[in-house]
Protein backbone atom coordinates (compact mmCIF):
# COMPACT_ATOMS: atom_id res chain seq x y z
CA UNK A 1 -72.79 55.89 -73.54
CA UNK A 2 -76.66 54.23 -73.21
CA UNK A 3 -75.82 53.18 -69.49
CA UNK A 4 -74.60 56.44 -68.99
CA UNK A 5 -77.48 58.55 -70.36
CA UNK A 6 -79.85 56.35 -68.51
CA UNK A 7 -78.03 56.69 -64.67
CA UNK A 8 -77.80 59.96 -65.12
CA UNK A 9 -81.73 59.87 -66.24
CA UNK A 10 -82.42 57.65 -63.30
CA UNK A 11 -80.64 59.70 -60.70
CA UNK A 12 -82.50 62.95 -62.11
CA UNK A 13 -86.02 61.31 -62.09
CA UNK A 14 -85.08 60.49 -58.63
CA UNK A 15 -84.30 64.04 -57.88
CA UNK A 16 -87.25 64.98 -59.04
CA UNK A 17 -89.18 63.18 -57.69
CA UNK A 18 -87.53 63.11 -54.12
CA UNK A 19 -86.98 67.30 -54.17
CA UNK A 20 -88.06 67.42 -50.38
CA UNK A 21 -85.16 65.17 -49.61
CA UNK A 22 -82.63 67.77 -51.20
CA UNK A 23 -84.22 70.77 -49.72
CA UNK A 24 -84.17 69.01 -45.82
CA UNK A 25 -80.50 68.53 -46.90
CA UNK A 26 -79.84 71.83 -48.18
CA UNK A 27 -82.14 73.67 -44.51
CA UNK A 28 -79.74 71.68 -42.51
CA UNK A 29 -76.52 72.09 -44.27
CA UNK A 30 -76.96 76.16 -44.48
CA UNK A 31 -77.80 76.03 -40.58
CA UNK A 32 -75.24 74.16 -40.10
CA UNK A 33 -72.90 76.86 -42.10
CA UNK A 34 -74.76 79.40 -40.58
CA UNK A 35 -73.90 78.17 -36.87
CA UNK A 36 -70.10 77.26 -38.16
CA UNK A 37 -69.87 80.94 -39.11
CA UNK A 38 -71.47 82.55 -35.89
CA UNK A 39 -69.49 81.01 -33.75
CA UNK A 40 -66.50 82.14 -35.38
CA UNK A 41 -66.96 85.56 -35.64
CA UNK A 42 -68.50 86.16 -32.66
CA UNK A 43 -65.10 84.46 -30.91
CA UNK A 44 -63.00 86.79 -32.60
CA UNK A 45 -65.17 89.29 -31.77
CA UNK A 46 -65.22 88.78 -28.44
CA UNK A 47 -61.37 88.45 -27.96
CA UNK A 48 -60.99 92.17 -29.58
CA UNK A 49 -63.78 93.94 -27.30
CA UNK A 50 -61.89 91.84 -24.32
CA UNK A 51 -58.68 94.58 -24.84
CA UNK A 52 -61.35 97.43 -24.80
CA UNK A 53 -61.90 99.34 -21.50
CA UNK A 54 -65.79 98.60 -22.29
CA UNK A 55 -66.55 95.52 -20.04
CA UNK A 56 -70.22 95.28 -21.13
CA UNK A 57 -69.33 94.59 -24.24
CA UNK A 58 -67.82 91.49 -24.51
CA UNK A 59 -70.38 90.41 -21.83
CA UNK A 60 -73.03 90.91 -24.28
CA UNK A 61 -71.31 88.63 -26.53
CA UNK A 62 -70.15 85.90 -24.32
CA UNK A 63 -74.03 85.07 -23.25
CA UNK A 64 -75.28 85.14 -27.20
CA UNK A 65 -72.94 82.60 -28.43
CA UNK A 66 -74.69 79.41 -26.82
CA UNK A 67 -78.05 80.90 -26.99
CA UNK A 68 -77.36 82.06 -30.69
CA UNK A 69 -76.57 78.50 -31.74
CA UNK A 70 -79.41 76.77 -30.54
CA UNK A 71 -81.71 79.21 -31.67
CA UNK A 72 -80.26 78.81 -35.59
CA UNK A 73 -80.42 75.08 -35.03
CA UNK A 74 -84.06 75.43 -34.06
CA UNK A 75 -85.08 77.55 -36.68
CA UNK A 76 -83.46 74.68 -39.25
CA UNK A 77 -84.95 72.03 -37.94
CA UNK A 78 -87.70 73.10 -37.43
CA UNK A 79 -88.22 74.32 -41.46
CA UNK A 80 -86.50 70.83 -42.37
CA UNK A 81 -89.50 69.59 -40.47
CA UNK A 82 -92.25 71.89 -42.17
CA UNK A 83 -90.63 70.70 -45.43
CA UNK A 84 -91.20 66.64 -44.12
CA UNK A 85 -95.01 67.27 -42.85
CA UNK A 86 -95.80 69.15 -46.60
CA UNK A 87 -94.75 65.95 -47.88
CA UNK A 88 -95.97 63.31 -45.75
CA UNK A 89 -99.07 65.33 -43.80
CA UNK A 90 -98.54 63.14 -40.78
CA UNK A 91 -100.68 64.84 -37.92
CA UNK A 92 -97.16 64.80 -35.56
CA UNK A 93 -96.10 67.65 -37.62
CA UNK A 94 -98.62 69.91 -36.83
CA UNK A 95 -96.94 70.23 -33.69
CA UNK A 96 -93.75 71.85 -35.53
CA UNK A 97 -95.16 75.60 -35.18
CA UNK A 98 -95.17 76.24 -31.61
CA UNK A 99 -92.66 74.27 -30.60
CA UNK A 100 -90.42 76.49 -32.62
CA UNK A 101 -92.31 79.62 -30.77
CA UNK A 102 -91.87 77.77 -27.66
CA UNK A 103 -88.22 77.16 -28.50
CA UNK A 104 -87.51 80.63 -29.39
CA UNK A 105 -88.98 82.17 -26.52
CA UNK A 106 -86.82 79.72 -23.91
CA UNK A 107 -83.79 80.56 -26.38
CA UNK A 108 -84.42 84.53 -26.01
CA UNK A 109 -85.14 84.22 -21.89
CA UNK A 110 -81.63 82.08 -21.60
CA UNK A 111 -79.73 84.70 -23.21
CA UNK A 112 -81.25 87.72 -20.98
CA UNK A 113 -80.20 85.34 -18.04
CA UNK A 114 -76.80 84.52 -19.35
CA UNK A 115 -76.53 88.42 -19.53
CA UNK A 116 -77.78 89.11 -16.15
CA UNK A 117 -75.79 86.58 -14.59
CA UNK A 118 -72.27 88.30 -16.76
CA UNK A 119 -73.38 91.61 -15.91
CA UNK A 120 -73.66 90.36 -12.31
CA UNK A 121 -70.04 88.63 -12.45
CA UNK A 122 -68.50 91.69 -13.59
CA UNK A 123 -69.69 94.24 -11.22
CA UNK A 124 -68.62 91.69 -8.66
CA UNK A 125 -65.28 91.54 -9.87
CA UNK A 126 -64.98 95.22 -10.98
CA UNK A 127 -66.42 96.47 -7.08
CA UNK A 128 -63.94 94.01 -5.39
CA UNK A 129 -61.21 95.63 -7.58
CA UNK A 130 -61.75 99.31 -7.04
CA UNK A 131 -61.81 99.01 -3.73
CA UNK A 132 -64.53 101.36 -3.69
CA UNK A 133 -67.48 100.89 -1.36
CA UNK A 134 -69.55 97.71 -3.31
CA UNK A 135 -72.59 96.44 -2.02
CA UNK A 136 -72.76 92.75 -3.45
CA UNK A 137 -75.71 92.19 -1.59
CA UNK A 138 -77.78 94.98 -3.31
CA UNK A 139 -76.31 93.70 -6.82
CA UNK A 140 -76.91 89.68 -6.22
CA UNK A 141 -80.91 91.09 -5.24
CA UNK A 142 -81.29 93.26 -8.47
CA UNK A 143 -79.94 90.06 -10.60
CA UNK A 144 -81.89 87.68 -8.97
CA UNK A 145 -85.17 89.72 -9.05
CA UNK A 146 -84.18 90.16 -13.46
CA UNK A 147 -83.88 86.16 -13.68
CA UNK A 148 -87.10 85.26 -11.95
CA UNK A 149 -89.03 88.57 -13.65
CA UNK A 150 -87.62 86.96 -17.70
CA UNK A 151 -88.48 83.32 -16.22
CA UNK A 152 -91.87 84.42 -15.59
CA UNK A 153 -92.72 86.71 -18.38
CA UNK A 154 -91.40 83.78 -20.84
CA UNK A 155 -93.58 81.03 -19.26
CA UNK A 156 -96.82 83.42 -19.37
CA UNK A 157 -96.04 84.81 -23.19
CA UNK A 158 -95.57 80.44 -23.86
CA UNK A 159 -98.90 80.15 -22.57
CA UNK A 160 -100.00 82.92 -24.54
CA UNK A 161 -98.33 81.25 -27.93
CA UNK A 162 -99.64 77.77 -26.97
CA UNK A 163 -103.46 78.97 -26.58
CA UNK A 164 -103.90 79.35 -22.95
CA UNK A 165 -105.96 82.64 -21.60
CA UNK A 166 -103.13 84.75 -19.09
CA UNK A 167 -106.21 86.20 -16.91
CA UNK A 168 -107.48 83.01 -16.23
CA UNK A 169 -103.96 81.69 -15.71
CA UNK A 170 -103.34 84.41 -12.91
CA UNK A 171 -107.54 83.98 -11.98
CA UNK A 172 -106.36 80.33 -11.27
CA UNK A 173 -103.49 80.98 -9.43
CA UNK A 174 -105.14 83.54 -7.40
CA UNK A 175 -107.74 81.18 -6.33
CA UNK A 176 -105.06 78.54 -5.64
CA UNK A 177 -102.33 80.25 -3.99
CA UNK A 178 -104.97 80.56 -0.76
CA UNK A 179 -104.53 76.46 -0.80
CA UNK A 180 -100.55 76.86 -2.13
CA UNK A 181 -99.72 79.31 0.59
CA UNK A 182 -101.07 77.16 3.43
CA UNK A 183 -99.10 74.19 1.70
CA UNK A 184 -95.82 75.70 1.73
CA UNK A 185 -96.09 78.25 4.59
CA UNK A 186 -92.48 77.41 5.67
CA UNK A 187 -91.42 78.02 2.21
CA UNK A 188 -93.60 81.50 1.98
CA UNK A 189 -92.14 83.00 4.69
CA UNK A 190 -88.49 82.23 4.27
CA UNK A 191 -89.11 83.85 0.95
CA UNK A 192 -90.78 86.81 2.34
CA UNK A 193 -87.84 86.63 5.22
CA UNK A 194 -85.09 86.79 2.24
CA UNK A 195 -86.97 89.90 1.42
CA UNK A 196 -87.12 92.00 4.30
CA UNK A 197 -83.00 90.57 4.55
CA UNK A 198 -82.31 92.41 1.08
CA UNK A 199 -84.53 95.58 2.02
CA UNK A 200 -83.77 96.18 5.73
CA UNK A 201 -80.03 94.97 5.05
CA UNK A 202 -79.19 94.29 9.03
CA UNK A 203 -76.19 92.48 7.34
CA UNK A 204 -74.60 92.23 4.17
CA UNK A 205 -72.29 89.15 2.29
CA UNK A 206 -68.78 89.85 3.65
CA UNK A 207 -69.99 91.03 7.22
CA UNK A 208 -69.41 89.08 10.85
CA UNK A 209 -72.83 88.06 12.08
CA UNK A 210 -73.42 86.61 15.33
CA UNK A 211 -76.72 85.63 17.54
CA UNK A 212 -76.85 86.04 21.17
CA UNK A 213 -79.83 83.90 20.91
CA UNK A 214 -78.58 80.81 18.72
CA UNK A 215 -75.07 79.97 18.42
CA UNK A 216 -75.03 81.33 14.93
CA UNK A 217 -71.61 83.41 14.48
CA UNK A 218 -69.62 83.51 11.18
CA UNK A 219 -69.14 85.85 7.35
CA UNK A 220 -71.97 85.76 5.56
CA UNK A 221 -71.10 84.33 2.35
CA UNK A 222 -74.71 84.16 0.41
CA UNK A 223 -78.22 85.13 1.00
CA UNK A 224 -80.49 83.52 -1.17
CA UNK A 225 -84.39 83.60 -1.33
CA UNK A 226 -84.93 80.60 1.13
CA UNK A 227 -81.30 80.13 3.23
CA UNK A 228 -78.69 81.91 4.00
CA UNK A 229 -74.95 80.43 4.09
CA UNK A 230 -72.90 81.68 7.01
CA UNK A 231 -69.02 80.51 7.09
CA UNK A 232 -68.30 79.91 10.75
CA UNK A 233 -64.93 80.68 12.29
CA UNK A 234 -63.90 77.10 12.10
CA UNK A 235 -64.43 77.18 8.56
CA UNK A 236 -67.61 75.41 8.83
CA UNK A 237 -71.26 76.14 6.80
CA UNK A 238 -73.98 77.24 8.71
CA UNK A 239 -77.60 77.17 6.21
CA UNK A 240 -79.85 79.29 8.33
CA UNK A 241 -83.86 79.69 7.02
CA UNK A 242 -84.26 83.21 6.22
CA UNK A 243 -87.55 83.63 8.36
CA UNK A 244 -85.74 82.64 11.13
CA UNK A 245 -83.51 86.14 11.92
CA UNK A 246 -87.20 87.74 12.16
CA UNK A 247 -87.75 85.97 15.37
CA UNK A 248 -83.99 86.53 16.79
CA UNK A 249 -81.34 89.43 17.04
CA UNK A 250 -78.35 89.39 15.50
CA UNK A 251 -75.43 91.38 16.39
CA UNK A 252 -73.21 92.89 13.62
CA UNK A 253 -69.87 93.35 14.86
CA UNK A 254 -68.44 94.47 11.37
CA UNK A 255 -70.38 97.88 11.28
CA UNK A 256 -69.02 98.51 14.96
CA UNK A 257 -67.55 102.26 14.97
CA UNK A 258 -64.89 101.39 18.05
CA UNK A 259 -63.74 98.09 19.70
CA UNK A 260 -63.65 98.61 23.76
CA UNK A 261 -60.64 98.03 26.07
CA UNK A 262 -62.09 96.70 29.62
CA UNK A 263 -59.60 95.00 31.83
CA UNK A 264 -59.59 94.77 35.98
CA UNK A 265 -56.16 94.99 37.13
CA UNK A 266 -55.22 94.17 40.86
CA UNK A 267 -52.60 95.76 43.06
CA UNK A 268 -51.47 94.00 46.61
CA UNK A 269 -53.29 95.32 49.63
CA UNK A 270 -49.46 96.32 50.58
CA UNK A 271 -49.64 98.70 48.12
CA UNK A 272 -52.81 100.21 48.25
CA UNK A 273 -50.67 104.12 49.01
CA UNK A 274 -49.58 103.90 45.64
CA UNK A 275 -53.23 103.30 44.52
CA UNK A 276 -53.82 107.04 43.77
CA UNK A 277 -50.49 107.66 41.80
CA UNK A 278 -51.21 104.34 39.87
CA UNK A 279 -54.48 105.33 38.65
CA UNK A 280 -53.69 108.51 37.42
CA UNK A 281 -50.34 107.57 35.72
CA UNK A 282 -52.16 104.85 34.28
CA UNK A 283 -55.29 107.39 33.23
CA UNK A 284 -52.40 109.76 31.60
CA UNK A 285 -50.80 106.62 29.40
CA UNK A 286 -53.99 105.97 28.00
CA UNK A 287 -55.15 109.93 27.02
CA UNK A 288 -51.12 110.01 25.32
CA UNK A 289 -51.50 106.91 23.55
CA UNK A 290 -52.17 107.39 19.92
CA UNK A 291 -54.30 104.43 19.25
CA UNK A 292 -56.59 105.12 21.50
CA UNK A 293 -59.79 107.51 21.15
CA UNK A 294 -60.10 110.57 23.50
CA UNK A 295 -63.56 111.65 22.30
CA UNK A 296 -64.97 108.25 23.38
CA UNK A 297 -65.73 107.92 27.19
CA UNK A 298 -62.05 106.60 29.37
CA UNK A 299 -62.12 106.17 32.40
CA UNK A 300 -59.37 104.64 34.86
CA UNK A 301 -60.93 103.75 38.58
CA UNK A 302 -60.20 101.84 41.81
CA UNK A 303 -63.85 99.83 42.30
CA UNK A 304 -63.28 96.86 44.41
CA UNK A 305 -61.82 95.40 47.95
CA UNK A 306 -61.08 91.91 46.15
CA UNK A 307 -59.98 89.12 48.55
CA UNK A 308 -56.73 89.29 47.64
CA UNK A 309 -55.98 92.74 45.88
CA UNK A 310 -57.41 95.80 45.43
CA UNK A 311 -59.11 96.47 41.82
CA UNK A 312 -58.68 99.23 39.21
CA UNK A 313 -60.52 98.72 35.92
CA UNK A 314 -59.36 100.34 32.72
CA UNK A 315 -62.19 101.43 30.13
CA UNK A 316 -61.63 102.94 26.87
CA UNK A 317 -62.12 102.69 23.09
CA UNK A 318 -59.30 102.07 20.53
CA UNK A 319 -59.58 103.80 17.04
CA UNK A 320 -59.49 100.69 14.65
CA UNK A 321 -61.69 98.10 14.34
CA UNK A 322 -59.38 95.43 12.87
CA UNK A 323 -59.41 92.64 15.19
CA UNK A 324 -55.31 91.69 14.82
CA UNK A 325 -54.54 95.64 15.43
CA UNK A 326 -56.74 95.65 18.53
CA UNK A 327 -55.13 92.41 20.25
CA UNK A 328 -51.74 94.41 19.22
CA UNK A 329 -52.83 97.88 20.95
CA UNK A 330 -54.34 95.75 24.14
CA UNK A 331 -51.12 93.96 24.37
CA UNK A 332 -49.25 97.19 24.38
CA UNK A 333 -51.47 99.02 26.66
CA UNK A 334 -51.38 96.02 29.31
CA UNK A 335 -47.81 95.95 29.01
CA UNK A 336 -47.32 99.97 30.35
CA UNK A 337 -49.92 99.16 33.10
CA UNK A 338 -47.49 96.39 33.93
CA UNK A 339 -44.31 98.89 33.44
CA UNK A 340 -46.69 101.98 35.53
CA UNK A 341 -47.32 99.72 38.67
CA UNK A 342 -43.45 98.46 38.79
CA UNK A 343 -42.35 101.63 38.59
CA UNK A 344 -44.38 102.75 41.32
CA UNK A 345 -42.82 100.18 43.51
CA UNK A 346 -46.25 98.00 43.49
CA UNK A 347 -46.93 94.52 42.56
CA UNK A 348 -49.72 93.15 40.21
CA UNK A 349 -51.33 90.70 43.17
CA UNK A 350 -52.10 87.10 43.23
CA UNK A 351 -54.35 84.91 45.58
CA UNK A 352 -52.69 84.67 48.63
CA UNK A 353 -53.92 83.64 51.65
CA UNK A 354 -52.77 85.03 55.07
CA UNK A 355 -52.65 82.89 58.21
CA UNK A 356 -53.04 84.79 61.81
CA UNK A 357 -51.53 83.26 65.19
CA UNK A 358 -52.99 85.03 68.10
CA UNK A 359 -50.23 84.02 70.25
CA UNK A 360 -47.46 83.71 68.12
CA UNK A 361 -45.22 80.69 66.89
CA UNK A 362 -42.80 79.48 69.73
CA UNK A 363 -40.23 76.86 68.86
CA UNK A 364 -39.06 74.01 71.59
CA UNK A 365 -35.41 74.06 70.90
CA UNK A 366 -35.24 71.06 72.79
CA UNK A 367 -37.41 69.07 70.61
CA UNK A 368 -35.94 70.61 67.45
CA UNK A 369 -32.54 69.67 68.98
């Protein structure tokens, strides 16, 4: 009964005198807890406001779990650290405070992005799904100018915490961004080139881009603040600096309004009195025809003496756009010029060439005897 009075005396002199050691224990066991519990309820949370017709909901709570958690686990720590310094007053501590300002700051800026970047996902997703008109380009702009506006208001309010003057922060990087700007010049203006991309919007992620003046032709699949990505026909990337579609045109064949029909089609000089009735049956087919567009300019006209047939060309518009429907009205429209000029009793010519005897072809029946 002695030994047992005096362990249990031991063990609370210990306690008493060791208190800080209980108290770190008991900062990081509730944060622990604390975290535990969080991420629990804000999971089953999040799974109910998933079945609600609300999307922004459980957006909200998908980018404050992460964030959430290391912000509790700073907060411990960072008391089970005040708690150490009281006791030992080693100088390192000192440095506790603002790195737990710091912390929370970066904690609070990576949640705003995680939100942008949800919010962003989702409109995405819900504009692709309505099949109402979406601009994604617009929307990946907005989100991008929210991530670098919180990235730069939570550096300058850390400098603010950690001591440092903002106006002569911004006086220093006035005076040198004159030396920065001649530095990076290449960098400067492919930022300033992703700009006048987003606000001039010549083309948009989705649309078929081509150059006439660089063999640049492809879907624009991003456009970022120093490249943008176009996906060539053969499947291949193409990274293109932004400042360089300020110094060439581009051609944007997905905001065309019509896609033109303009074939030559030759006849044999044999036939040229058909000519007339060709043409105009021809002309006819085309005004009839349902896919193609009668308010647009159509015209059907013999124009050449070719060496080896005479020329009609065929000019018109279709109605769609769709590149498989137009090979599939072309095809159908070459076909009845091909069924107009048979039944005409023509033929669609070929290069021939004609030889001319002045005197005729005699045969010695001798010698072919």
């Amino acid at each position: 009964m002695e030994v047992a009075n005096e362990l249990m005396g031991s063990i609370a002199g210990w306690a008493g005198a060791n208190t800080w050691i209980v108290q770190v224990f008991i900062v990081v066991f509730l944060a622990l807890l604390l975290d535990f519990a969080q991420r629990r309820i804000l999971k089953r949370l999040h799974r109910r406001l998933v079945l609600t017709s609300n999307p922004w909901d459980d957006t909200l709570v998908a980018a404050a779990v992460t964030p959430l958690s290391i912000l509790i686990w700073i907060l411990g720590i960072s008391f089970a650290a005040d708690i150490v310094g009281a006791r030992t007053d080693a100088p390192i501590f000192e440095a506790v405070e603002p790195i737990r300002y710091v912390s929370v700051i970066c904690a609070m800026a990576w949640f705003l992005i995680r939100l942008t970047n949800g919010v962003q996902a989702e409109m995405v997703v819900r504009g692709s799904a309505s099949g109402a008109p979406f601009d994604r380009t617009t929307a990946d702009a907005i989100a991008t100018l929210v991530r670098a506006s919180v990235v730069i208001t939570a550096a300058l309010v850390i400098l603010q915490t950690l001591g440092f003057s903002i106006s002569g922060v911004l006086a220093f990087g006035g005076i040198g961004g004159v030396a920065v700007g001649f530095a990076a010049k290449d960098l400067l203006a492919n930022f300033f080139g992703g700009l006048i991309l987003y606000f001039d919007q010549p083309f948009k992620v989705g649309e078929w881009i081509r150059s006439p003046d660089r063999e640049i032709e492809g879907t624009v699949e991003n456009i970022g603040w120093r490249l943008t990505t176009i996906r060539s026909f053969a499947k291949r990337p193409i990274y293109v600096p932004n400042s360089t579609f300020s110094s060439i045109a581009v051609e944007n064949p997905s905001r065309m309004s019509h896609r033109r029909i303009y074939e030559t089609v030759g006849i044999r000089y044999s036939d040229a009195a058909q000519m007339l009735d060709i043409v105009t049956a021809v002309k006819d087919m085309l005004l009839q025809h349902s896919e193609i567009d009668t308010t647009q300019t159509l015209m059907v006209n013999f124009n050449s003496f070719a060496p080896s047939s005479l020329d009609f060309f065929i000019y018109a518009f279709t109605r769609t756009t769709n590149w498989v429907q137009f090979h599939a009205i072309k095809q159908d429209v070459l076909l009845n010029i091909e069924r107009i000029i048979r039944e005409n009793n023509a033929e669609i010519a070929f290069p021939t060439s004609t030889l001319h005897l002045p005197e005729g072809v005699t045969i010695n029946e001798s010698a072919a005897g």
